[in-house]
C-alpha atoms as a PDB file:
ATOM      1  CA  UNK A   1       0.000   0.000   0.000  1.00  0.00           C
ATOM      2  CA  UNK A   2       1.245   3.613  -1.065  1.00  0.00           C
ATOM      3  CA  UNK A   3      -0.013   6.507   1.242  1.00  0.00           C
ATOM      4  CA  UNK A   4      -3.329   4.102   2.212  1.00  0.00           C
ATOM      5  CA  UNK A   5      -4.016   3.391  -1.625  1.00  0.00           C
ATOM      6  CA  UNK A   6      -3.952  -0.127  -2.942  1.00  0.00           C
ATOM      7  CA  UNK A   7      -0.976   0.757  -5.230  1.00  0.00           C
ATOM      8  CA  UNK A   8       1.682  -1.657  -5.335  1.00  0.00           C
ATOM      9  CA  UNK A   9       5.662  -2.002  -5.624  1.00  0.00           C
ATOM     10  CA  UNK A  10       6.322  -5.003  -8.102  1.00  0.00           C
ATOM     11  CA  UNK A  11       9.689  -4.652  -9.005  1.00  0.00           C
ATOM     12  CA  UNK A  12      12.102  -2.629  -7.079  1.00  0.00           C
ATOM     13  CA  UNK A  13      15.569  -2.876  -8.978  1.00  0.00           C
ATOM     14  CA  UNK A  14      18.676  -1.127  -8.224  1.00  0.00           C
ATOM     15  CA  UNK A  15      18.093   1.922 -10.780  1.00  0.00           C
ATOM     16  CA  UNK A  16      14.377   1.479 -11.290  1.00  0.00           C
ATOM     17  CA  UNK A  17      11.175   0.691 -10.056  1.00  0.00           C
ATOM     18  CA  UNK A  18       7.483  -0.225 -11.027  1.00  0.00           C
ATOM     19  CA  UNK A  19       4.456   0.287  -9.377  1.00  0.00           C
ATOM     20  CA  UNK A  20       0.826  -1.405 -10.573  1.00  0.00           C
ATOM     21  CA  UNK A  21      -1.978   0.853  -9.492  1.00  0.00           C
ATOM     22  CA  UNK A  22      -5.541  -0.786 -10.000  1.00  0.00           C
ATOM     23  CA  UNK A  23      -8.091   1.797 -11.837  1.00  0.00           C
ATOM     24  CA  UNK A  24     -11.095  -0.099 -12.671  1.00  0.00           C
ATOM     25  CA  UNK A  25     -13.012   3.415 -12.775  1.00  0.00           C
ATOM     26  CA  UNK A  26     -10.428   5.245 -14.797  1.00  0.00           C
ATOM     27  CA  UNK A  27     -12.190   9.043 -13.996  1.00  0.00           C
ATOM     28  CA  UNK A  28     -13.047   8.557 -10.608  1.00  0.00           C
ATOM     29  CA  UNK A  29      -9.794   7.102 -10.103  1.00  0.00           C
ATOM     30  CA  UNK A  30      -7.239   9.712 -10.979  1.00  0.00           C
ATOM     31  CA  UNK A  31      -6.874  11.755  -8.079  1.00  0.00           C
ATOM     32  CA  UNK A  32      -5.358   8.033  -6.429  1.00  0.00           C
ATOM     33  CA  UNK A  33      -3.112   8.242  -9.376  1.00  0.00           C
ATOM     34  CA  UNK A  34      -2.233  12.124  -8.672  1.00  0.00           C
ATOM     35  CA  UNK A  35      -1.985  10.842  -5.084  1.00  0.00           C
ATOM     36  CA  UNK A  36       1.062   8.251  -5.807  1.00  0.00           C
ATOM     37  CA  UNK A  37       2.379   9.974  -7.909  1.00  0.00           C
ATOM     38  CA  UNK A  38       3.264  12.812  -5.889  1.00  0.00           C
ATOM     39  CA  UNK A  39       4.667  10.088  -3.425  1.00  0.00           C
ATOM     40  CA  UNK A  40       7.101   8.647  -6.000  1.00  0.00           C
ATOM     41  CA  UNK A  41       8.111  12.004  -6.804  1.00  0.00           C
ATOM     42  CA  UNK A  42       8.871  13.170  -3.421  1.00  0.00           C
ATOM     43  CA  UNK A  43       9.782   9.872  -2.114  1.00  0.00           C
ATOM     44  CA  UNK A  44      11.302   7.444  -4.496  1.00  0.00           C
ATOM     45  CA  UNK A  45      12.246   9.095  -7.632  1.00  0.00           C
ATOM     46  CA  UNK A  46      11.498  10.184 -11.132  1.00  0.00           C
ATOM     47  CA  UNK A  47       8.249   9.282 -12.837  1.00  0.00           C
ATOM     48  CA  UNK A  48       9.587   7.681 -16.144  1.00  0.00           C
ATOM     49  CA  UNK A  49       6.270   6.741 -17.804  1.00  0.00           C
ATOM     50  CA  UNK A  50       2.999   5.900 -17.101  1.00  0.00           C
ATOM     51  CA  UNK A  51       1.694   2.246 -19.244  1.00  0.00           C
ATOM     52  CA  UNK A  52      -2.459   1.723 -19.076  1.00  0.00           C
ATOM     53  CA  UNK A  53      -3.213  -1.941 -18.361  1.00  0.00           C
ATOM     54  CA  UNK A  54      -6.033  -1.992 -21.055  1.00  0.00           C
ATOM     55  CA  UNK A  55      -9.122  -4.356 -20.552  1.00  0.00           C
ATOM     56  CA  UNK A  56     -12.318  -5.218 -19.440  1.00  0.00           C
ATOM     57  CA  UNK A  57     -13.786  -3.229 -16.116  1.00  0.00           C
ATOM     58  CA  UNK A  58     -17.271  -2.892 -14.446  1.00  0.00           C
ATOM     59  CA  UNK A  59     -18.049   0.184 -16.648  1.00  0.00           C
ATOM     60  CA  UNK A  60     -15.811  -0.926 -19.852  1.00  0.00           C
ATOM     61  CA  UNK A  61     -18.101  -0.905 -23.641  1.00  0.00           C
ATOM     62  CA  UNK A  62     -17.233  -3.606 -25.615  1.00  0.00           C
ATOM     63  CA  UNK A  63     -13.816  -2.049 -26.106  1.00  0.00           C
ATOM     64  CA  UNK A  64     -12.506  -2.004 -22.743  1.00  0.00           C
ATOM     65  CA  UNK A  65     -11.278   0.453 -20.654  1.00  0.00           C
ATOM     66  CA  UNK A  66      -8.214   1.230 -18.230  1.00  0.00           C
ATOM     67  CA  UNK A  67      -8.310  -1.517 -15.793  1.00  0.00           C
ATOM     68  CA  UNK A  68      -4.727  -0.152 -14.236  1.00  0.00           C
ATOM     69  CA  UNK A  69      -1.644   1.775 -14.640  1.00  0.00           C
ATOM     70  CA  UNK A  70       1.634   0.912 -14.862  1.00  0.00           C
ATOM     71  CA  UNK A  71       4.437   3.302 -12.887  1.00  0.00           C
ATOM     72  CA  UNK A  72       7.888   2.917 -14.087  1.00  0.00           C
ATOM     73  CA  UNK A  73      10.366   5.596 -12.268  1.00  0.00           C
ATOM     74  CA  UNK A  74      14.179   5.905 -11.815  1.00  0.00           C
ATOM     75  CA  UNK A  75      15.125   5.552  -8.759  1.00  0.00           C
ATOM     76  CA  UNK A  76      16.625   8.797  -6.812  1.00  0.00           C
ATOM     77  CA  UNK A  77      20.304   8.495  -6.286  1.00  0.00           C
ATOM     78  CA  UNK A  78      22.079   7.987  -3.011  1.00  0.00           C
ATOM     79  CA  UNK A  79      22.898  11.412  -1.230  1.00  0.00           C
ATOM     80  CA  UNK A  80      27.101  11.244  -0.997  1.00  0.00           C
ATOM     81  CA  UNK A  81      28.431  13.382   1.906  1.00  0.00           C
END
């Protein structure tokens, strides 16, 4: 969990990171993306890019809709003294 959202680190390599965020109502759902986000920035480092999980949700049409995102971000450097 990231900042009480159900936003998840998957992979956390030595340079970079990725986070899955579920969105299964894309709209109503952005300000939790805003929200982690803004704790990657601050916290872990630079927001690379952003990949939609594309697929079926409860308010997809028949072509789907933005089940989840995809964070990728580099991670901040050490601080050297």
């Amino acid at each position: 969990m990231i900042e009480g959202i159900e936003a998840y680190i998957k992979y956390d390599g030595k340079d970079f990171g990725i986070i899955y965020l579920k969105t299964p109502f894309f709209t109503d759902d952005l300000p939790r993306l805003g929200r982690v986000l803004d704790y990657v920035n601050e916290s872990l480092g630079e927001v690379i890019c952003i990949v939609p999980n594309l697929g079926f949700t409860p308010t997809a049409t028949s072509a789907g809709a933005v089940k989840g995102c995809v964070i990728i971000y580099r991670k901040k450097k050490a601080q050297q003294s």
